[in-house]
PDB file of N, CA and C in Angstrom:
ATOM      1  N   UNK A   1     102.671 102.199  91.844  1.00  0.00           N
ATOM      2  CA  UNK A   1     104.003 102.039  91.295  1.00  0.00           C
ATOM      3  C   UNK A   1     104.762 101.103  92.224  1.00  0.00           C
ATOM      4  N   UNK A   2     105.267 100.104  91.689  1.00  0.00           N
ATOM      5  CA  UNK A   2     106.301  99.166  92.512  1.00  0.00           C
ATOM      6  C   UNK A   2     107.832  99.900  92.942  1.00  0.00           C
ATOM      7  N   UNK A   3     108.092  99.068  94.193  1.00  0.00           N
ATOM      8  CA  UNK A   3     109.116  99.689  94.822  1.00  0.00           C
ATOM      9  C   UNK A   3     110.306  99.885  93.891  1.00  0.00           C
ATOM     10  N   UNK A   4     110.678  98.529  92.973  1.00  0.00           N
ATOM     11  CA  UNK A   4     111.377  98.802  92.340  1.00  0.00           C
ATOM     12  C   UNK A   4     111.648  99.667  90.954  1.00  0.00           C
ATOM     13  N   UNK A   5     110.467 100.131  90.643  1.00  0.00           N
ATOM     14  CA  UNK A   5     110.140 100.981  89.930  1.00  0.00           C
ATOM     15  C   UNK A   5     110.611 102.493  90.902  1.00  0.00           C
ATOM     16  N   UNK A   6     109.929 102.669  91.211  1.00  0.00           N
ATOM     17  CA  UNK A   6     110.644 103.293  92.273  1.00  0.00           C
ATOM     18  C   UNK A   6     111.988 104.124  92.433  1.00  0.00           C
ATOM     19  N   UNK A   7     112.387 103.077  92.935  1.00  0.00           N
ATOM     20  CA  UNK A   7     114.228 103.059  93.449  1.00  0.00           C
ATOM     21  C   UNK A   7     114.810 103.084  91.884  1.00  0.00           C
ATOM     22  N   UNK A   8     114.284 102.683  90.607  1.00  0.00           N
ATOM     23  CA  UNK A   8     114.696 102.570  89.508  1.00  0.00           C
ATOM     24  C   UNK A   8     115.157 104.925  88.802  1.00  0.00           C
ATOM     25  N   UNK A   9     113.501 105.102  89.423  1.00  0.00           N
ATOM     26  CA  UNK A   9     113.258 106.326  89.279  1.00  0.00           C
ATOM     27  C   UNK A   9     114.499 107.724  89.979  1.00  0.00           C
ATOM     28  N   UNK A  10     114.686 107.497  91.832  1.00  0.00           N
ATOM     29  CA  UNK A  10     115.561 107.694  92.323  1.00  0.00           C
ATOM     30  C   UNK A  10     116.744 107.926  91.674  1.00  0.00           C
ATOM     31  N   UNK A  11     117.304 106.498  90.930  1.00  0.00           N
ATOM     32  CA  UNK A  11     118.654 106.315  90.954  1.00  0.00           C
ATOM     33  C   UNK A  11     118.852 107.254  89.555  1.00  0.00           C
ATOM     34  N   UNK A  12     117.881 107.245  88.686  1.00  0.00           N
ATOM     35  CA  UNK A  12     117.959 107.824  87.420  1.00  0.00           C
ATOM     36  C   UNK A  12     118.161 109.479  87.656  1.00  0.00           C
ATOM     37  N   UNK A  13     117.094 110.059  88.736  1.00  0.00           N
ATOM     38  CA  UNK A  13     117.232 110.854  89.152  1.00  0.00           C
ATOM     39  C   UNK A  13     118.655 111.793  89.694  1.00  0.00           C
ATOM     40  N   UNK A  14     119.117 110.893  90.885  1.00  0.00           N
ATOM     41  CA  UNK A  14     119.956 111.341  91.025  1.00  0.00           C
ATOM     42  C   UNK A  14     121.589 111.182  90.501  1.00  0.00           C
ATOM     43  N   UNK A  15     121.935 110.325  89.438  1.00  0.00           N
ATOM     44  CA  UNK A  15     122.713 109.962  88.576  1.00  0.00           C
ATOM     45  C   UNK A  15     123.013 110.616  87.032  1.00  0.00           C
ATOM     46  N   UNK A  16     121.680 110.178  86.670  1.00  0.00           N
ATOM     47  CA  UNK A  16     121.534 111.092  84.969  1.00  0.00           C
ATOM     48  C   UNK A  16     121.422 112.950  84.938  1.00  0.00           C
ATOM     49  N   UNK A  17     122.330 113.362  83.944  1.00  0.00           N
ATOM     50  CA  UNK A  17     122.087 114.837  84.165  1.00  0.00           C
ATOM     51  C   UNK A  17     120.381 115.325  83.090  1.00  0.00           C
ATOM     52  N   UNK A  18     120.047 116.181  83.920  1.00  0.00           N
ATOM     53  CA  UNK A  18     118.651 116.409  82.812  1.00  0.00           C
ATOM     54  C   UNK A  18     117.538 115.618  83.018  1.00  0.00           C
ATOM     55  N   UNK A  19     117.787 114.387  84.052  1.00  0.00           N
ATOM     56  CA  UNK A  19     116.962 113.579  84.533  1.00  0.00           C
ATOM     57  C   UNK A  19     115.208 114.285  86.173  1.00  0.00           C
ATOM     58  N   UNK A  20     116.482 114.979  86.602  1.00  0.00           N
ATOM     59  CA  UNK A  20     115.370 115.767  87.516  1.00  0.00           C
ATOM     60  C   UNK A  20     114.292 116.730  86.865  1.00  0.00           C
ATOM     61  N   UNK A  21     114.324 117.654  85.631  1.00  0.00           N
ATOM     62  CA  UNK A  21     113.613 117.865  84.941  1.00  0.00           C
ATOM     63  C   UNK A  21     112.079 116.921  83.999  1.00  0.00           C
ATOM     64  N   UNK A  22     112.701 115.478  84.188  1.00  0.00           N
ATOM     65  CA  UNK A  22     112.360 114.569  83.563  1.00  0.00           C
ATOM     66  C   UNK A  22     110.945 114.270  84.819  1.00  0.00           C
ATOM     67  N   UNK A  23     111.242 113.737  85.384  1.00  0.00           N
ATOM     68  CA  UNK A  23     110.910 113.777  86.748  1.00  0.00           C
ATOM     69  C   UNK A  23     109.601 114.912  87.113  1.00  0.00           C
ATOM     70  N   UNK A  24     110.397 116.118  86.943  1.00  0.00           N
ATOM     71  CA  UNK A  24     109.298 117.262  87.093  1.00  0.00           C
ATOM     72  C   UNK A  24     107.829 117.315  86.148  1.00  0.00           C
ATOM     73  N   UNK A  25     108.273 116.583  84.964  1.00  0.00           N
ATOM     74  CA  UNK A  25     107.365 117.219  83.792  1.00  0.00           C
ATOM     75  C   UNK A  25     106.944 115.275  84.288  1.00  0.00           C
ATOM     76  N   UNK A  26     106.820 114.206  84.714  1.00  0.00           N
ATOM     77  CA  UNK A  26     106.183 113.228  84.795  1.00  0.00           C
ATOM     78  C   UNK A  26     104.938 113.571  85.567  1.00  0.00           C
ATOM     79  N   UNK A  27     105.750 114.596  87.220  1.00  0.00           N
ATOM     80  CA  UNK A  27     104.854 114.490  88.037  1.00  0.00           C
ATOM     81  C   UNK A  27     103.736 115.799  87.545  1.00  0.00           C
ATOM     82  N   UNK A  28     104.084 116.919  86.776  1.00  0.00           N
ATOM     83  CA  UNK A  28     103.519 117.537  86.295  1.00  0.00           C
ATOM     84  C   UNK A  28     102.179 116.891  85.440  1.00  0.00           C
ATOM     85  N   UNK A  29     102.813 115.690  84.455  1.00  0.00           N
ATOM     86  CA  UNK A  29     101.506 115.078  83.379  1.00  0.00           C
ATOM     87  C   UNK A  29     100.829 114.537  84.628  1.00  0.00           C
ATOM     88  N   UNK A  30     101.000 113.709  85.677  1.00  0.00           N
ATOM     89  CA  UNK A  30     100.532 112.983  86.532  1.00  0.00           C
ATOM     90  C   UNK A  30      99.179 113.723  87.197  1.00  0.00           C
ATOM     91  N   UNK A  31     100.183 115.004  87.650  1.00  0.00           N
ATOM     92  CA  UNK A  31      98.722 115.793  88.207  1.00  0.00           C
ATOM     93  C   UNK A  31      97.661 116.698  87.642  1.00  0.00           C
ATOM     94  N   UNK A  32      98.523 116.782  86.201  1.00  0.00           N
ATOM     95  CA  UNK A  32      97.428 117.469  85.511  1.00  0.00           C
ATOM     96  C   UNK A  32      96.535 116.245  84.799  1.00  0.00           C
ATOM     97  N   UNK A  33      96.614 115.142  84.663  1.00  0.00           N
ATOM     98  CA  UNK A  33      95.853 114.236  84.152  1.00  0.00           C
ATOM     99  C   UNK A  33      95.025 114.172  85.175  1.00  0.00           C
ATOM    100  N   UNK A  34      95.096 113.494  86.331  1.00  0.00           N
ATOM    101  CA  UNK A  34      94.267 113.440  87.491  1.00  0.00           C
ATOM    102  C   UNK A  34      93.197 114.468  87.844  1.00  0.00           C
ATOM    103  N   UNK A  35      93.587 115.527  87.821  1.00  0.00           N
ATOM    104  CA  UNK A  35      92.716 117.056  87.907  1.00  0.00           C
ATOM    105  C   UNK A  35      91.829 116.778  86.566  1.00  0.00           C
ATOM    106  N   UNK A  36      92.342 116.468  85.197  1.00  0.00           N
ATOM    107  CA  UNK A  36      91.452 116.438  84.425  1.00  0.00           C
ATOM    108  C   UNK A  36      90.086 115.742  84.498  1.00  0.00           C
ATOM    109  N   UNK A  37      90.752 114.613  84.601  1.00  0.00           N
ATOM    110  CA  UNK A  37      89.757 113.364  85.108  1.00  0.00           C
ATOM    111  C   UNK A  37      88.519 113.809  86.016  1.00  0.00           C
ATOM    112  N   UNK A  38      89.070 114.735  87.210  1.00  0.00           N
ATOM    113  CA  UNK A  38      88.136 115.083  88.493  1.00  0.00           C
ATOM    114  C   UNK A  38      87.747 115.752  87.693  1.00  0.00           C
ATOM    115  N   UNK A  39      87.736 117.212  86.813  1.00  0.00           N
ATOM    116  CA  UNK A  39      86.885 118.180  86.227  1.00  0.00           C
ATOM    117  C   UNK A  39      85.889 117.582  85.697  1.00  0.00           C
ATOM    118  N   UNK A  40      86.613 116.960  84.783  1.00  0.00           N
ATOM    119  CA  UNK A  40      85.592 116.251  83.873  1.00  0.00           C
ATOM    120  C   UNK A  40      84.450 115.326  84.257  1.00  0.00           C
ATOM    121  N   UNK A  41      84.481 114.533  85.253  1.00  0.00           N
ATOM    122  CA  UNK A  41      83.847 113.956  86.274  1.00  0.00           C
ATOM    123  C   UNK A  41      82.601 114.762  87.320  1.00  0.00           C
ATOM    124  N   UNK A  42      83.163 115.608  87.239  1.00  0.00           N
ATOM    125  CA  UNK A  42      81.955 116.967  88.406  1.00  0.00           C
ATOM    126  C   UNK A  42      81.344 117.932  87.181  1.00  0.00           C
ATOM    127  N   UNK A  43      81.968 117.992  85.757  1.00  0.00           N
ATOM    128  CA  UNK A  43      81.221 118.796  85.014  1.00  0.00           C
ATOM    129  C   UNK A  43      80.200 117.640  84.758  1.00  0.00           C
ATOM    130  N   UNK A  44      80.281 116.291  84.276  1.00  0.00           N
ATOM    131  CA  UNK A  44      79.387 115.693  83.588  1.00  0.00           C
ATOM    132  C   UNK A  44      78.045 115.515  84.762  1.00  0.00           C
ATOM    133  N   UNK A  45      78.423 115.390  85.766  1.00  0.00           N
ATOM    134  CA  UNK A  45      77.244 115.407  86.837  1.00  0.00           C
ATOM    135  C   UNK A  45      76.693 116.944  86.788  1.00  0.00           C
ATOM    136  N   UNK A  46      77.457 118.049  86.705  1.00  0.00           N
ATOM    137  CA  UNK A  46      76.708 119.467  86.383  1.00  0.00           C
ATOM    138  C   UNK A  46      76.157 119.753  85.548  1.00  0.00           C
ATOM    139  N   UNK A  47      76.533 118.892  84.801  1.00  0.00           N
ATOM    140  CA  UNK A  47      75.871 119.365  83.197  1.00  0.00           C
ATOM    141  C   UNK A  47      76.770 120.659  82.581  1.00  0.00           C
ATOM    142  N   UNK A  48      77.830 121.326  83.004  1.00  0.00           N
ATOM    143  CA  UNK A  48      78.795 121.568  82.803  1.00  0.00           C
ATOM    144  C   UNK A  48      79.716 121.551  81.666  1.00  0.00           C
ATOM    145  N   UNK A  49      80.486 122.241  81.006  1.00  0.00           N
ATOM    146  CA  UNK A  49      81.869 121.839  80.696  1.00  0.00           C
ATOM    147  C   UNK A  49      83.111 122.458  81.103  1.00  0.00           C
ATOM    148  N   UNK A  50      84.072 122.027  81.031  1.00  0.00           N
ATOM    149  CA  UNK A  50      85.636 121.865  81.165  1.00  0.00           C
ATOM    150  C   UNK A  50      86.526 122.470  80.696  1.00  0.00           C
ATOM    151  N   UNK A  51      87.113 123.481  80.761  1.00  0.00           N
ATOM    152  CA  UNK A  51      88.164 124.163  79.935  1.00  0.00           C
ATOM    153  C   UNK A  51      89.669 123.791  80.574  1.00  0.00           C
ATOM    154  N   UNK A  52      90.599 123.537  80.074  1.00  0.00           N
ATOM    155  CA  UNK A  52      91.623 122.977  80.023  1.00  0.00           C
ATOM    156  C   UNK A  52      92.799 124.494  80.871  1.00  0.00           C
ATOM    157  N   UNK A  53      92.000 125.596  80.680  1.00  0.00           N
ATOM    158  CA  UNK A  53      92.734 126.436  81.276  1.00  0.00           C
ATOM    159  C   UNK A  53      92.324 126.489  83.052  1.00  0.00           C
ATOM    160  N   UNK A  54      90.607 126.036  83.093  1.00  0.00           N
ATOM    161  CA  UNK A  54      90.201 126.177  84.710  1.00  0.00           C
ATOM    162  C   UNK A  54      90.939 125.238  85.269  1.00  0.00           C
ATOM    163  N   UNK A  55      91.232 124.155  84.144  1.00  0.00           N
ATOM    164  CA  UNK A  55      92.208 122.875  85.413  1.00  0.00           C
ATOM    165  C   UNK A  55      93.477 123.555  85.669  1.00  0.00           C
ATOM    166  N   UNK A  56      94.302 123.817  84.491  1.00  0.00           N
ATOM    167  CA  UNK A  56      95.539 124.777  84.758  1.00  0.00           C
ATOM    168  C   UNK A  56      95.698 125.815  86.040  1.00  0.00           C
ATOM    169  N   UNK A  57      94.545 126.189  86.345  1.00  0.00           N
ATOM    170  CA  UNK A  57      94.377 127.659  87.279  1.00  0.00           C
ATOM    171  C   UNK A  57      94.155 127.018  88.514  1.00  0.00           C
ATOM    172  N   UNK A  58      93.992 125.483  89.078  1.00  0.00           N
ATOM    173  CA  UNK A  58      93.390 124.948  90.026  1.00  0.00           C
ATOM    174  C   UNK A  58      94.752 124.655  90.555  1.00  0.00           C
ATOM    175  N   UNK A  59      95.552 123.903  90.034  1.00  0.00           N
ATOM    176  CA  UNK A  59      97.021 123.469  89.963  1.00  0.00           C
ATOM    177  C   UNK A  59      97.770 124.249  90.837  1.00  0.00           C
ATOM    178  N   UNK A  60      98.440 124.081  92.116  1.00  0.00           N
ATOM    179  CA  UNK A  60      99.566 124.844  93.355  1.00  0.00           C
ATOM    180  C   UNK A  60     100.534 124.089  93.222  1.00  0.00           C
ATOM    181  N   UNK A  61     101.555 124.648  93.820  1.00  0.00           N
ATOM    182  CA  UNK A  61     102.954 123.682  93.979  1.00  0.00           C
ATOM    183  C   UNK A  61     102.910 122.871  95.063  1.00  0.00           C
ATOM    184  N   UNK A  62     101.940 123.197  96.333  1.00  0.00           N
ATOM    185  CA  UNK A  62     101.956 122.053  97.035  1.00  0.00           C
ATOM    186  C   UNK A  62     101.382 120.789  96.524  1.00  0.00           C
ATOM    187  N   UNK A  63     100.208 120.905  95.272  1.00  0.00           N
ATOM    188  CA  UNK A  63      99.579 119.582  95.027  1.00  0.00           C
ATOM    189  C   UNK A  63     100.929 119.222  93.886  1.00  0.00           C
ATOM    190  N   UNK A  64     101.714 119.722  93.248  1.00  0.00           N
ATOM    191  CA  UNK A  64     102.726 119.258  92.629  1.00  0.00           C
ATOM    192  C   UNK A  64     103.917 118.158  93.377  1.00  0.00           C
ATOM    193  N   UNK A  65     104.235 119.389  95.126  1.00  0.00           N
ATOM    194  CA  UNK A  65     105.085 118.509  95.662  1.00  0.00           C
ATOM    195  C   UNK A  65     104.391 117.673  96.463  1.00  0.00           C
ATOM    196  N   UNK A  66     103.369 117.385  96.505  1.00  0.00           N
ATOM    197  CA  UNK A  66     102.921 116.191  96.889  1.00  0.00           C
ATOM    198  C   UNK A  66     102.263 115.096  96.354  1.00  0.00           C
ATOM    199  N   UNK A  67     102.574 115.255  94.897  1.00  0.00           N
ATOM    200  CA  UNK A  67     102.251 114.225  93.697  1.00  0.00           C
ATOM    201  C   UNK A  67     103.961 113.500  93.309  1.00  0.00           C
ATOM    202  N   UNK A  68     105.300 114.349  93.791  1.00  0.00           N
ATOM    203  CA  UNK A  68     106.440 114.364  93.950  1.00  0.00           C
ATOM    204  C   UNK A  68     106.834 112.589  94.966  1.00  0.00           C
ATOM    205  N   UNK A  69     105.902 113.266  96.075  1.00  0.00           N
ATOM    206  CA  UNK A  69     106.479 112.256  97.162  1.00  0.00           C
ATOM    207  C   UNK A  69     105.712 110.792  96.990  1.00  0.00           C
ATOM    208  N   UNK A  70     104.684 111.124  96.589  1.00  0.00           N
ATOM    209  CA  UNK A  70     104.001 109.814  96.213  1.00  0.00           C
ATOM    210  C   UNK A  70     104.641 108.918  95.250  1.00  0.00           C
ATOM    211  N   UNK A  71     104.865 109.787  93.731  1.00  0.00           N
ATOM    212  CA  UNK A  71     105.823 108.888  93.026  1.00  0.00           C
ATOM    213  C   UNK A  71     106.971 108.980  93.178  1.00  0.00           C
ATOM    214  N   UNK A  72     107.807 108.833  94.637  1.00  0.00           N
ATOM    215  CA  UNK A  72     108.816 108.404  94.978  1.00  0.00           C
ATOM    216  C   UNK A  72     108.707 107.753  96.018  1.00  0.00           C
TER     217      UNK A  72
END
């Protein structure tokens, strides 16, 4: 993500009401897409499959707030 993308994000953030929610549920799709990707990636080498609830159950708030600081 570019800086000014970025600072674009910030300002929306802290300006628009309803915007920090906005924010939450980005970095939320962000890390649950990513986790998907990895499941799906280590099942196909297992021969494996994927349930959409084991990624859900993998998911902490530290990997949330630190998917937070990255896209900011």
């Amino acid at each position: 993500m570019s800086w000014v993308l970025r600072m674009v994000l910030v300002v929306a953030v802290a300006l628009i009401p309803g915007a920090f929610m906005l924010l939450v549920a980005y970095v939320a799709t962000r890390t649950m897409r990513h986790r998907w990707h990895q499941a799906r990636l280590q099942a196909q080498t297992q021969g494996t499959r994927v349930s959409f609830r084991e990624v859900v159950a993998t998911v902490e708030l530290k990997d949330l707030v630190r998917q937070a600081r990255a896209a900011l």
